[in-house]
Structures are given as structure tokens and as C-alpha cells.
N, C-alpha and C. Protein backbone atom coordinates (compact mmCIF):
# COMPACT_ATOMS: atom_id res chain seq x y z
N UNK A 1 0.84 -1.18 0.00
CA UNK A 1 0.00 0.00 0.00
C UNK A 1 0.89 1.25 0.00
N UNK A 2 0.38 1.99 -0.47
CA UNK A 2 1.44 3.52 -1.11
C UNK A 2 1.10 4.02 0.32
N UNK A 3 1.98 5.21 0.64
CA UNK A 3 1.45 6.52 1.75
C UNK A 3 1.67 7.67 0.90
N UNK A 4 2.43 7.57 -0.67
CA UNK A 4 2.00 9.09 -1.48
C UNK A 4 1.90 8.83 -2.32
N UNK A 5 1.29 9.86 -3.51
CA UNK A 5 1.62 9.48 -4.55
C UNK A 5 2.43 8.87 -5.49
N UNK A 6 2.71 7.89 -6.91
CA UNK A 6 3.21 7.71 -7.54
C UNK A 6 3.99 8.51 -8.21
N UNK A 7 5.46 9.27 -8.23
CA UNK A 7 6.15 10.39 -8.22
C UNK A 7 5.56 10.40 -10.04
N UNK A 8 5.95 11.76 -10.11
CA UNK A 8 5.18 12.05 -11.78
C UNK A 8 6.10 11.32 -12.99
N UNK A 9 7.26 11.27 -12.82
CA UNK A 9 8.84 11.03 -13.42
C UNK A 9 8.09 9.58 -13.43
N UNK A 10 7.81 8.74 -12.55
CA UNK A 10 7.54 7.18 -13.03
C UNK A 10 6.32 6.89 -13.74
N UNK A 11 5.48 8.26 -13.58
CA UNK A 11 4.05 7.91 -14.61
C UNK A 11 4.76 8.38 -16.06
N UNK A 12 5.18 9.11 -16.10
CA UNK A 12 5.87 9.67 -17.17
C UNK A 12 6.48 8.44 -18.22
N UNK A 13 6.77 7.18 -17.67
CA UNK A 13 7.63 6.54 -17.89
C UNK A 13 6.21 5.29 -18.72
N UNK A 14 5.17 5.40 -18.07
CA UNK A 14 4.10 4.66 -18.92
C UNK A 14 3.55 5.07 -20.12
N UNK A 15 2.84 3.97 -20.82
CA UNK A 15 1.70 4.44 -21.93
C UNK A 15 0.34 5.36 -20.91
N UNK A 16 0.15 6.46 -21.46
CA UNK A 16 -0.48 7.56 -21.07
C UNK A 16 -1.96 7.10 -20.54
N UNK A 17 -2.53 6.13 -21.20
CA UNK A 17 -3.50 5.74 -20.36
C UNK A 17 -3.66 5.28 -19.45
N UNK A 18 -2.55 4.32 -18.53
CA UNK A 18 -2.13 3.15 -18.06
C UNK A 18 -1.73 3.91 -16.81
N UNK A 19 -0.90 5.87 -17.49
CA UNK A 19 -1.05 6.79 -16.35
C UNK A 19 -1.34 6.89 -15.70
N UNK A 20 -2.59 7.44 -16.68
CA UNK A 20 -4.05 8.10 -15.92
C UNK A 20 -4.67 7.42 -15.01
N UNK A 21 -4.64 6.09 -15.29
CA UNK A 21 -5.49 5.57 -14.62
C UNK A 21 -5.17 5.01 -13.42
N UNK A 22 -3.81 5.13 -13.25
CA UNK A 22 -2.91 4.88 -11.74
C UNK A 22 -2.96 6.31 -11.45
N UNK A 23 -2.67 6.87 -11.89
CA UNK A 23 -3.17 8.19 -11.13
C UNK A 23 -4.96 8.61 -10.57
N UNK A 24 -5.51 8.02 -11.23
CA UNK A 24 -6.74 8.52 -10.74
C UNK A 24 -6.80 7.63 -9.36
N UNK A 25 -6.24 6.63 -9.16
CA UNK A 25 -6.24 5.35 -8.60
C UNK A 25 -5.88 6.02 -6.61
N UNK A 26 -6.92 6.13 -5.51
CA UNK A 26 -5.59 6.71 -4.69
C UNK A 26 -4.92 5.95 -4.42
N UNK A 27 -3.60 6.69 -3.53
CA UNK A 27 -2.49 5.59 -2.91
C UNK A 27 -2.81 4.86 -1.88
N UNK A 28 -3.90 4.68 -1.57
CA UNK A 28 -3.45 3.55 -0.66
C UNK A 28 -4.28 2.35 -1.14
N UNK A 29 -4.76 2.43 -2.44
CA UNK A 29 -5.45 1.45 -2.88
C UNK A 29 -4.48 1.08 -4.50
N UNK A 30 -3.01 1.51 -4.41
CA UNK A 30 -2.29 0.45 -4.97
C UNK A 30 -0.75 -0.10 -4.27
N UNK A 31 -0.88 -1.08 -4.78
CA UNK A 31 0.29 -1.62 -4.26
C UNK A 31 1.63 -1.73 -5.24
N UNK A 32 2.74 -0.94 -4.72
CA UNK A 32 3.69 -1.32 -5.77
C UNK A 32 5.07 -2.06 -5.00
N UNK A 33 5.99 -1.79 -6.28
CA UNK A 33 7.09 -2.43 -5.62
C UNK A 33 7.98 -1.31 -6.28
N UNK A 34 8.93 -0.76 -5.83
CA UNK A 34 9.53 -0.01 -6.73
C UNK A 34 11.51 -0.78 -6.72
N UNK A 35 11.95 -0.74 -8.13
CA UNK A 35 12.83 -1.53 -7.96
C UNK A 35 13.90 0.16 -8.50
N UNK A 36 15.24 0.14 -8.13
CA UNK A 36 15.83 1.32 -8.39
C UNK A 36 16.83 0.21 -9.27
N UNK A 37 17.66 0.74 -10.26
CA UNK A 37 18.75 0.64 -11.23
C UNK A 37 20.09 1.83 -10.43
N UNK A 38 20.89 1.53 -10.65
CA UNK A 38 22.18 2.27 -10.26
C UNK A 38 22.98 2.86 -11.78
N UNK A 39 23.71 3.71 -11.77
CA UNK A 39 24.10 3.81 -12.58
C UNK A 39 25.70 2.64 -12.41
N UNK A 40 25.76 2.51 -13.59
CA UNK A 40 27.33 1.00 -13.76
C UNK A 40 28.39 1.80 -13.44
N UNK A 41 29.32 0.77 -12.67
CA UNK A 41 30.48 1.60 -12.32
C UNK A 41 31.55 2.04 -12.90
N UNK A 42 32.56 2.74 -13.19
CA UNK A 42 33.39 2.89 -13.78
C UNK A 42 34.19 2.20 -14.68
N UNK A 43 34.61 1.39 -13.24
CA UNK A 43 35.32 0.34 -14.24
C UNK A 43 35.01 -1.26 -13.09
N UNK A 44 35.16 -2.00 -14.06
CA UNK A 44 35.22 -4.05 -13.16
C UNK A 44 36.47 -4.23 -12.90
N UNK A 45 37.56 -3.23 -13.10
CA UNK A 45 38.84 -4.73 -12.74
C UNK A 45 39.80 -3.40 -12.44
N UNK A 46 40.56 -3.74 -11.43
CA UNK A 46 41.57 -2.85 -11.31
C UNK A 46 43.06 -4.35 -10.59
N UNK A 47 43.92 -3.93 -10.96
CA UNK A 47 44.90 -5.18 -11.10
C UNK A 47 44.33 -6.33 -11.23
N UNK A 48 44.28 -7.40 -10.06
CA UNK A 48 44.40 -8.78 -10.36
C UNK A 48 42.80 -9.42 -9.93
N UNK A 49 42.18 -7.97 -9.46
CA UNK A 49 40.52 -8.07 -9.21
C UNK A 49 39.81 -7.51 -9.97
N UNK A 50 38.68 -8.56 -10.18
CA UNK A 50 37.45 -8.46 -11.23
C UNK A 50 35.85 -8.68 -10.71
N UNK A 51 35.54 -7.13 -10.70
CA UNK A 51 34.22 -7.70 -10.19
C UNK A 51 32.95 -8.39 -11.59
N UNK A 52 32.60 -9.69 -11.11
CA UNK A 52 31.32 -10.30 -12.42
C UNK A 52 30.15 -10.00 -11.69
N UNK A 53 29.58 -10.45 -12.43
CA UNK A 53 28.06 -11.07 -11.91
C UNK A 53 26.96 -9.54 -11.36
N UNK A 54 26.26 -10.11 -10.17
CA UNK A 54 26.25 -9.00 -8.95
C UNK A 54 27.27 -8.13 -8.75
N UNK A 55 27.71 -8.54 -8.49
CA UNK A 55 29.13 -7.59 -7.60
C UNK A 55 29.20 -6.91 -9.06
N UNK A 56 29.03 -6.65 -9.81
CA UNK A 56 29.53 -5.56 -10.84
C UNK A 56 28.48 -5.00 -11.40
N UNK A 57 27.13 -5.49 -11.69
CA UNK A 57 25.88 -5.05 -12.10
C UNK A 57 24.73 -4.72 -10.71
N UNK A 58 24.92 -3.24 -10.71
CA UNK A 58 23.57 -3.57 -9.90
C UNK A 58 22.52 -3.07 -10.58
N UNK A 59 21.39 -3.97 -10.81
CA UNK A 59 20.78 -3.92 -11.65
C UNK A 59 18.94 -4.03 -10.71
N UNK A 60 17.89 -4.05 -10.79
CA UNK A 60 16.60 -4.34 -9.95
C UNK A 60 15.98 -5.62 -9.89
N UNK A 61 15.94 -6.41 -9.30
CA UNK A 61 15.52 -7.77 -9.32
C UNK A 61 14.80 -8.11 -10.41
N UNK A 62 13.61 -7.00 -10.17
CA UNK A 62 12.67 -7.29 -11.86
C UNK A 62 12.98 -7.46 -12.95
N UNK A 63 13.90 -7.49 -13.69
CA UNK A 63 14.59 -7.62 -14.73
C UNK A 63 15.40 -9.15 -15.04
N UNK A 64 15.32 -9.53 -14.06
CA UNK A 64 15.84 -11.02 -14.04
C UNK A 64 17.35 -10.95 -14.64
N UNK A 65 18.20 -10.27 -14.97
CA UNK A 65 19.16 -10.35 -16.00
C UNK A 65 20.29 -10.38 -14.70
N UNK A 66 20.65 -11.29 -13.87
CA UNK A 66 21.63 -11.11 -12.53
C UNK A 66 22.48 -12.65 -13.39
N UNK A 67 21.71 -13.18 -13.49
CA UNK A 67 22.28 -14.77 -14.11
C UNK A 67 23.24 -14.68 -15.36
N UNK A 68 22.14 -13.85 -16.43
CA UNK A 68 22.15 -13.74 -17.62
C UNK A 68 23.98 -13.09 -17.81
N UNK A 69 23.92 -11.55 -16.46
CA UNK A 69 25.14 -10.56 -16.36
C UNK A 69 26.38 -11.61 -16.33
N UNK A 70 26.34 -12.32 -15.05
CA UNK A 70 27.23 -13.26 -14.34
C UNK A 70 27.66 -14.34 -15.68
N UNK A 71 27.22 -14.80 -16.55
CA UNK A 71 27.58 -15.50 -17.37
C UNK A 71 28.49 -14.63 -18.72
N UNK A 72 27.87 -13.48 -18.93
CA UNK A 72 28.72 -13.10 -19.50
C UNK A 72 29.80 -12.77 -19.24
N UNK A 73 29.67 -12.30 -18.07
CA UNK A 73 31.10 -11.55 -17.58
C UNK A 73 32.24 -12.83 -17.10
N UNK A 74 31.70 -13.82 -16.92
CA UNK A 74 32.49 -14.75 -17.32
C UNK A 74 33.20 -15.17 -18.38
N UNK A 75 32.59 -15.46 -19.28
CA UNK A 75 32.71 -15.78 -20.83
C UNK A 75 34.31 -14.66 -21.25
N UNK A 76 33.59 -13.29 -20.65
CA UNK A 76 34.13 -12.17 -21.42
C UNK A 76 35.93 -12.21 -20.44
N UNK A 77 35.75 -12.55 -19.29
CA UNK A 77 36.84 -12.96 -18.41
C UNK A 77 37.95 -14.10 -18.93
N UNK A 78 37.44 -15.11 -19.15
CA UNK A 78 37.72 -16.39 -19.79
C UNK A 78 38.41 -15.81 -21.22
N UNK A 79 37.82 -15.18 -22.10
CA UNK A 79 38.64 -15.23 -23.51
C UNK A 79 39.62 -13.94 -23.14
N UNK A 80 39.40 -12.94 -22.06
CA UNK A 80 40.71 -11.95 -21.91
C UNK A 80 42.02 -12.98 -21.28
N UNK A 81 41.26 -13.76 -20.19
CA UNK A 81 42.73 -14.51 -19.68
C UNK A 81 43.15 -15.81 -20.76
N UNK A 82 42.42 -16.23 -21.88
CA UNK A 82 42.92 -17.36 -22.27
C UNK A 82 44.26 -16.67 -23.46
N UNK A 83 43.50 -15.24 -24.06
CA UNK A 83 44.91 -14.36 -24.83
C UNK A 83 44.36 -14.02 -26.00
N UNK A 84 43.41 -15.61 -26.58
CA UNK A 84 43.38 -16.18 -28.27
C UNK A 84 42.06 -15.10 -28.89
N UNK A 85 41.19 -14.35 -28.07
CA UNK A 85 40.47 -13.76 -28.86
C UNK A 85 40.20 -12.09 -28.03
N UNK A 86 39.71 -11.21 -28.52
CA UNK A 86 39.26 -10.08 -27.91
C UNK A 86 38.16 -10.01 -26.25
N UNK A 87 38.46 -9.48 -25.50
CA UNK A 87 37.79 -9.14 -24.60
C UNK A 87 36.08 -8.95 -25.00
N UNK A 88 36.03 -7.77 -25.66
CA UNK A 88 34.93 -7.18 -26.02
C UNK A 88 34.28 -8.25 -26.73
């Protein structure tokens, strides 16, 4: 259950009807979840440490992509230390 409004910046962020109609809606008769994104950090690796996965993405649960991150950043780890192909 809300105690304020839905800030305008996240209605902003819907199809305009879908808005309205959470806005007409009061707050304490919806329930949300609000998930925040971070901005990515600078950099993953400074000498002989590499942050993957989590530890380098913070990303909002909702998105499911924590698994998806962690595998790449593996992959992408694996062909920098093996030599034979590009990082990127």
C-alpha cells in the first residue's frame, strides 16, 4: 500500500492511459514495488581483481538479468585470460 503518490517522473515513464489511470487510482489502494537501477560503475577490474556477476551489475531484481550478467562476464573474463580472442 502507497502513503504518497506515484512520483510524476515514473508515470511519465508509462503508456499515457495506463497513467491516468494509476493516477486517478488513490495511494493507498495500490500496491507497488519499486525496484531502483544504479548507474554501472566505472570500471570491473583494477589489477588482479574483477568484479562479475552482482558484484559488478547492480541492476533491480525485476529484470531477471543477474544470471544472464554473471555469465557473461564470465565468458568475457575467460577469452581476456585465455589471450586467443578479444575481450569485447
Amino acid at each position: 500500500m502507497l502513503r504518497e503518490p506515484i512520483p510524476a517522473e515514473a508515470l511519465a515513464k508509462l503508456h499515457p492511459e495506463a497513467a491516468a489511470l494509476i493516477a486517478a487510482t488513490p495511494p493507498e489502494a495500490v500496491v507497488a514495488n519499486w525496484s531502483f537501477d544504479l548507474d554501472p560503475l566505472p570500471r570491473l577490474v583494477q589489477g588482479r581483481v574483477a568484479l562479475l556477476g552482482d558484484a559488478a551489475h547492480a541492476m533491480s531484481l525485476s529484470q531477471a538479468r543477474g544470471m544472464t550478467a554473471g555469465l557473461e562476464d564470465a565468458l568475457v573474463l575467460a577469452r581476456a585470460l585465455d589471450g586467443s580472442q578479444s575481450a569485447a
